[in-house]
Protein backbone atom coordinates (compact mmCIF):
# COMPACT_ATOMS: atom_id res chain seq x y z
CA UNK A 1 22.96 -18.81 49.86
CA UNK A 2 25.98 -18.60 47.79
CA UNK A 3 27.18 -16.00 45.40
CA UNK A 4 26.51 -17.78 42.39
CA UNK A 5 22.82 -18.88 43.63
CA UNK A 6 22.38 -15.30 44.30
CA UNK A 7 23.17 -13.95 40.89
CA UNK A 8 20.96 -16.54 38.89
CA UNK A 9 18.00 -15.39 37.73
CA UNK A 10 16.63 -18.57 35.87
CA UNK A 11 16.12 -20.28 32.30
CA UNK A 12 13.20 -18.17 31.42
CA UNK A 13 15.27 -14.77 31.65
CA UNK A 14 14.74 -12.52 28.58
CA UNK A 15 16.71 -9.29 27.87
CA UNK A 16 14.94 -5.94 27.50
CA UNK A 17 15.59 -4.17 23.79
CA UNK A 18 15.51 -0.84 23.39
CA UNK A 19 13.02 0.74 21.67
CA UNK A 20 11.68 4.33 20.71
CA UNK A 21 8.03 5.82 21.09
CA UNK A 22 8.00 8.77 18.20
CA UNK A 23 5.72 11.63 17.57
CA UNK A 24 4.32 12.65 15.29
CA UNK A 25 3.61 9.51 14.07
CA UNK A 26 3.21 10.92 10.56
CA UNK A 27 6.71 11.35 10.27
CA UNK A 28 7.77 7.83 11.98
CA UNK A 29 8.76 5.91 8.93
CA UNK A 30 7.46 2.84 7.43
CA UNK A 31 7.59 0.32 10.21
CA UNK A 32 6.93 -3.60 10.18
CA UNK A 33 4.81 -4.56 7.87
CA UNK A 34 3.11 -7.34 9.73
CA UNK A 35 0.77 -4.48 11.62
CA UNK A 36 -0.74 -4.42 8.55
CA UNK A 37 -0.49 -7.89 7.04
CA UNK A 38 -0.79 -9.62 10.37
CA UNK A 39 -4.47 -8.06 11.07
CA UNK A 40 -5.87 -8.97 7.32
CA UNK A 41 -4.65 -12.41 8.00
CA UNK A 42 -6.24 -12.46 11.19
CA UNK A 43 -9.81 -10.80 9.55
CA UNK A 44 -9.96 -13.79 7.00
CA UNK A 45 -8.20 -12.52 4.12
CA UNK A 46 -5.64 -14.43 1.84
CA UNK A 47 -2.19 -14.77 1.47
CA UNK A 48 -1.88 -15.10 -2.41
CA UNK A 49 2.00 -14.12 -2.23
CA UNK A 50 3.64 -15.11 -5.43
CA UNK A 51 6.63 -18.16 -4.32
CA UNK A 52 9.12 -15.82 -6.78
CA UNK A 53 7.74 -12.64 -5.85
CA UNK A 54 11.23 -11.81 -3.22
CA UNK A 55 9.69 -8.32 -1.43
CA UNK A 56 6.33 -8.72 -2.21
CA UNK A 57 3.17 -8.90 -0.65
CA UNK A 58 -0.37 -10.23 -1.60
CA UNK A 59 -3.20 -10.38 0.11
CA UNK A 60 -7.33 -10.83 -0.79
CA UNK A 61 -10.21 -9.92 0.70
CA UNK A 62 -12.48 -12.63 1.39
CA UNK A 63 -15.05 -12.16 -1.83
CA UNK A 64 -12.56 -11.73 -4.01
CA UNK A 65 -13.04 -7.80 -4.13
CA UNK A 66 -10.55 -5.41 -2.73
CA UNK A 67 -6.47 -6.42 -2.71
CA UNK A 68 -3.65 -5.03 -1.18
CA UNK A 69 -0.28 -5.13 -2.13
CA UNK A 70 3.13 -4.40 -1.23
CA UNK A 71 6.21 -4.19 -3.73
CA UNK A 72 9.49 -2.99 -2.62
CA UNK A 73 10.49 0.13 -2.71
CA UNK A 74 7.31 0.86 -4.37
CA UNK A 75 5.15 1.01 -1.49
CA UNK A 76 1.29 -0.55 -0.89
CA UNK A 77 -0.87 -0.74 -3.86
CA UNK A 78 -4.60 -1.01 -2.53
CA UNK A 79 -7.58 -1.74 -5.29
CA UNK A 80 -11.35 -2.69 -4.84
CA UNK A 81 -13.34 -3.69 -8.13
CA UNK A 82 -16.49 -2.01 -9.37
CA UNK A 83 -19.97 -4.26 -7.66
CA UNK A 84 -23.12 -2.17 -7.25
CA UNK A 85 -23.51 1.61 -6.74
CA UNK A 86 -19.45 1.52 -6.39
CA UNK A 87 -17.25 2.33 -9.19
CA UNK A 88 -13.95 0.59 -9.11
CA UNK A 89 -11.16 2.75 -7.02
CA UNK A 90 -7.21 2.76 -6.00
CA UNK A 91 -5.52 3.84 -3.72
CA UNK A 92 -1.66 3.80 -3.41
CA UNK A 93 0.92 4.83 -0.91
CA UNK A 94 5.02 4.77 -0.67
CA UNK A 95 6.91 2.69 1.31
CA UNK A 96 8.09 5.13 3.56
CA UNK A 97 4.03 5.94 4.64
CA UNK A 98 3.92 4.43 8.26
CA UNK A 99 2.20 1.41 8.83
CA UNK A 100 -0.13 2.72 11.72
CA UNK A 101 -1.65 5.27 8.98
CA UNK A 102 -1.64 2.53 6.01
CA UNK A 103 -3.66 0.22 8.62
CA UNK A 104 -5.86 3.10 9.25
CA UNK A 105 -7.25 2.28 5.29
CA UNK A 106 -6.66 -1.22 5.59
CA UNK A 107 -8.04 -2.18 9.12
CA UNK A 108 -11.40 -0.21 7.82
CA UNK A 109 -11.50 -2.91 4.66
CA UNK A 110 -11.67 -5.51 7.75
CA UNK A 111 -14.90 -3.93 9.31
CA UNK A 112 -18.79 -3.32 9.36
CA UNK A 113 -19.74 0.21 7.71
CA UNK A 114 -20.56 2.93 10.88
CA UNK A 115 -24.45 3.55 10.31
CA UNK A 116 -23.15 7.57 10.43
CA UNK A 117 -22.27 8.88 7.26
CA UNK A 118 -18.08 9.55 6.52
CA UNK A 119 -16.83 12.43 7.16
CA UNK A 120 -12.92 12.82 5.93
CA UNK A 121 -11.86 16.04 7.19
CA UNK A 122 -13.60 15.28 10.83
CA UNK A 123 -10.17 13.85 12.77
CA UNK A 124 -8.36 16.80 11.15
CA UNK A 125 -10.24 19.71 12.55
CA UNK A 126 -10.63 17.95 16.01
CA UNK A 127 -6.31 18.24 15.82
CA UNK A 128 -7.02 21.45 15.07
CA UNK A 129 -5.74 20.93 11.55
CA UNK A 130 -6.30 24.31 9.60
CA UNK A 131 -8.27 24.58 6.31
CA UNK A 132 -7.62 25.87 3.06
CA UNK A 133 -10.12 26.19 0.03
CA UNK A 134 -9.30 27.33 -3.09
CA UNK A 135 -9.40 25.33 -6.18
CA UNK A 136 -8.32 22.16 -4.03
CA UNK A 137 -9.88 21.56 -0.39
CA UNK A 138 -6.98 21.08 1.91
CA UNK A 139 -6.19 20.36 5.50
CA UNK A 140 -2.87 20.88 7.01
CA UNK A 141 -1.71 19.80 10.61
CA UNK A 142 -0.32 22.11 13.00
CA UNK A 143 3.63 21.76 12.63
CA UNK A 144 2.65 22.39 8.75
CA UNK A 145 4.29 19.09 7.59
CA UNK A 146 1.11 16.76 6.94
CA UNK A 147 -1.82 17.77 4.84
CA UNK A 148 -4.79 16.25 2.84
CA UNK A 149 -6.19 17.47 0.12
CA UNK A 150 -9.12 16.77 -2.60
CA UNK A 151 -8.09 18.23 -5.67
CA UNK A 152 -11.55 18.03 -7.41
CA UNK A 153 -11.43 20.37 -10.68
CA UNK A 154 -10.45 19.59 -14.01
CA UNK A 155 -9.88 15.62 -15.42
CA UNK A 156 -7.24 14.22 -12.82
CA UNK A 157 -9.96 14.73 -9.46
CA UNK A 158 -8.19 12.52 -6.72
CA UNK A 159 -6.95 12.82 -2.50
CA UNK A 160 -3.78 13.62 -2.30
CA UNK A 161 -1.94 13.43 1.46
CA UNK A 162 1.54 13.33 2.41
CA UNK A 163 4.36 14.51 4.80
CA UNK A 164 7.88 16.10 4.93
CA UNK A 165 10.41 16.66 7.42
CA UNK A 166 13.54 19.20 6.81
CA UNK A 167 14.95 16.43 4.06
CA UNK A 168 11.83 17.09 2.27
CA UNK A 169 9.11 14.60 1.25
CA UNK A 170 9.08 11.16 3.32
CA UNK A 171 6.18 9.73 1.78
CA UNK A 172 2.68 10.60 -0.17
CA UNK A 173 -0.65 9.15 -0.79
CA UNK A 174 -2.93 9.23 -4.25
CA UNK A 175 -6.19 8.08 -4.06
CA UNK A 176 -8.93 8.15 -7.01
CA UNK A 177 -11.94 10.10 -6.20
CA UNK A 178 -14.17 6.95 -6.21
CA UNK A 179 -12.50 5.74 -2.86
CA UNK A 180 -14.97 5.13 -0.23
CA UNK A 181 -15.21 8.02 2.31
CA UNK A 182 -15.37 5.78 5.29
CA UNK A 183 -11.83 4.14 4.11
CA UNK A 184 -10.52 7.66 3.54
CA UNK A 185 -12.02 8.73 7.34
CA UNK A 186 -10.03 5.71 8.59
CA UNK A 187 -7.13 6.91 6.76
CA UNK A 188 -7.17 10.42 8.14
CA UNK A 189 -7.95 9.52 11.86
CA UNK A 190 -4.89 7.54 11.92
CA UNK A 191 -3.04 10.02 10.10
CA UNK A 192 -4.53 12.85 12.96
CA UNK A 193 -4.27 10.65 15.88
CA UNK A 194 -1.55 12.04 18.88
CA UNK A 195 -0.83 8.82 19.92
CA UNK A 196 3.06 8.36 19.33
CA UNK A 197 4.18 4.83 17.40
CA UNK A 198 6.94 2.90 18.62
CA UNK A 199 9.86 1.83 16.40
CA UNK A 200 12.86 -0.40 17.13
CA UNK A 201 16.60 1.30 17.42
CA UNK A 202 18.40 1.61 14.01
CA UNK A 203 14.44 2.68 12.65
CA UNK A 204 14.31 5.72 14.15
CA UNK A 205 14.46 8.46 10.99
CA UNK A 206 17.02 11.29 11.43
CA UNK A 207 15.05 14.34 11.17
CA UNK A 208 14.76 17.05 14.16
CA UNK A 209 11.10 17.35 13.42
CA UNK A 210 10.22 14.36 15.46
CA UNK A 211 10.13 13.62 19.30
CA UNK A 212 11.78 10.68 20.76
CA UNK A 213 11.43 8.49 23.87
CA UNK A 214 13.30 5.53 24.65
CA UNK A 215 11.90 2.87 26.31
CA UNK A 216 12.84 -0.72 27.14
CA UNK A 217 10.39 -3.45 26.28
CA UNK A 218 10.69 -7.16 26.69
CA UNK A 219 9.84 -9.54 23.74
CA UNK A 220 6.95 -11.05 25.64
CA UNK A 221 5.41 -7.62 25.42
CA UNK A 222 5.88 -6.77 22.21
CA UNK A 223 4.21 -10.40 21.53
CA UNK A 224 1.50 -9.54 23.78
CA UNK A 225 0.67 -6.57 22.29
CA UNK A 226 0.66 -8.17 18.93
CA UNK A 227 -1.75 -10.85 20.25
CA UNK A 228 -3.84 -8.58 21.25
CA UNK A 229 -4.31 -7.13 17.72
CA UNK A 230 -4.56 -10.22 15.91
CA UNK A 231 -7.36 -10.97 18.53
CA UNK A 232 -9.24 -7.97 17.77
CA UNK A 233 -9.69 -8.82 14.31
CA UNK A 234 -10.44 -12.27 14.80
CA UNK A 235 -13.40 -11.32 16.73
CA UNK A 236 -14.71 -8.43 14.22
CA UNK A 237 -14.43 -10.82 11.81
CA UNK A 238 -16.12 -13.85 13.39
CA UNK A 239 -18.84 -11.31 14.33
CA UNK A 240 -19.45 -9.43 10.77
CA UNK A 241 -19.14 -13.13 9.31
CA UNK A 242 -22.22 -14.55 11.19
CA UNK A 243 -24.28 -11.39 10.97
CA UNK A 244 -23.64 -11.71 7.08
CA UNK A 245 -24.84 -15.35 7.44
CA UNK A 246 -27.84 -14.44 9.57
CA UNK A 247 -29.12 -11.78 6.76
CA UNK A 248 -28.99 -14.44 4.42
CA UNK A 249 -30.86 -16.79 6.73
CA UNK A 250 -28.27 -19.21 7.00
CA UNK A 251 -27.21 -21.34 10.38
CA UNK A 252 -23.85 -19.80 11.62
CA UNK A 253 -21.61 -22.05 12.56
CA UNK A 254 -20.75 -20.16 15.27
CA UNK A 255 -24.56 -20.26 16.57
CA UNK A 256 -24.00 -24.28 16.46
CA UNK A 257 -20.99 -24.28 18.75
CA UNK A 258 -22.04 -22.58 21.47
């Protein structure tokens, strides 16, 4: 075989790109925005992005109920309307708040109601989060640069949750007290979770409160892993969409295809 058949390696060669797995995740940055957008899309929601609207995002849920929105450098605007027993509620988040904790809130929207009652502050104390009560209920992670908090005296009741590095703030959360507690529980076990999140080089925040490993990964598997996420959702959807039709004694079309 000669040299230059020995050094080819074929069309289909791709090049490894560096990339960095970062903990805590809290502090990780914003991240791409299609973990989030991606996964709605995927669970049947709409893209009602204004043509003109340059950095901003739209998207519906499917009855018309609950949007979420991103504006740059705003950050994610999240609202559900008033129908039944549940008052109308907000919740909104900057830009910098990563996209693993904003789909934490958002990935919840997508799914069935546990048949367990919410409990916020639950994914906090099992990371050993500490406690504070006072006038406001807080939790605060163990490095001291997360927390959550209900501030629920006087007129302005709301969650509150945020982190800081040695810069100070990177990003904060306000939600109105009417926010459903199984949202807010989704919200708080991504926030909790030890799981690093991986983010591309040149997105990799300069603080010296966060841990860094670099790994190489190929395109296919960052695809792949993708896929596997917007497959995920397909299939909660398609199975909270025929159990919805099935309580109102419709056929599913699903039932039809098999």
């Amino acid at each position: 075989m000669s040299k230059r058949q020995q050094t080819w390696t074929g069309w289909g060669q791709q090049t490894a790109q560096q990339h960095y797995l970062i903990e805590p995740r809290y502090l990780a940055g914003g991240g791409d925005l299609r973990h989030v957008t991606e996964y709605l899309r995927a669970s049947g929601w709409s893209d009602n992005t204004p043509q003109n609207a340059g950095a901003a995002l739209v998207f519906d849920s499917p009855d018309q109920t609950v949007r979420v929105a991103y504006q740059a450098p705003g950050g994610w605007q999240v609202h559900g309307v008033a129908q039944d027993h549940q008052p109308a509620w907000q919740v909104s988040l900057t830009a910098q708040a990563p996209v693993e904790i904003v789909a934490g809130l958002t990935d919840a929207l997508t799914k069935p109601r546990s048949a367990h009652a919410p409990n916020v502050w639950a994914p906090l104390t099992q990371q050993r989060w500490s406690t504070e009560t006072g006038q406001e209920f807080t939790a605060v992670s163990p490095r001291r640069d997360a927390f959550v908090q209900y501030v629920a005296t006087g007129p302005d009741q709301h969650w509150w949750m945020g982190a800081r590095n040695e810069h100070g703030a990177v990003w904060n959360l306000q939600a109105s007290p009417t926010t459903p507690l199984h949202l807010l529980q989704g919200l708080t076990e991504a926030l909790a979770d030890p799981l690093p999140v991986m983010r591309p080089r040149g997105h990799v925040p300069p603080s010296n409160r966060i841990r860094t490993t670099s790994v190489s990964v190929l395109p296919d598997e960052l695809r792949a892993w993708q896929q596997t996420r917007v497959t995920s959702a397909r299939a909660t959807w398609g199975s909270a969409w025929t159990a919805a039709r099935a309580r109102a004694g419709a056929p599913s079309r699903f039932a039809r295809s098999r």
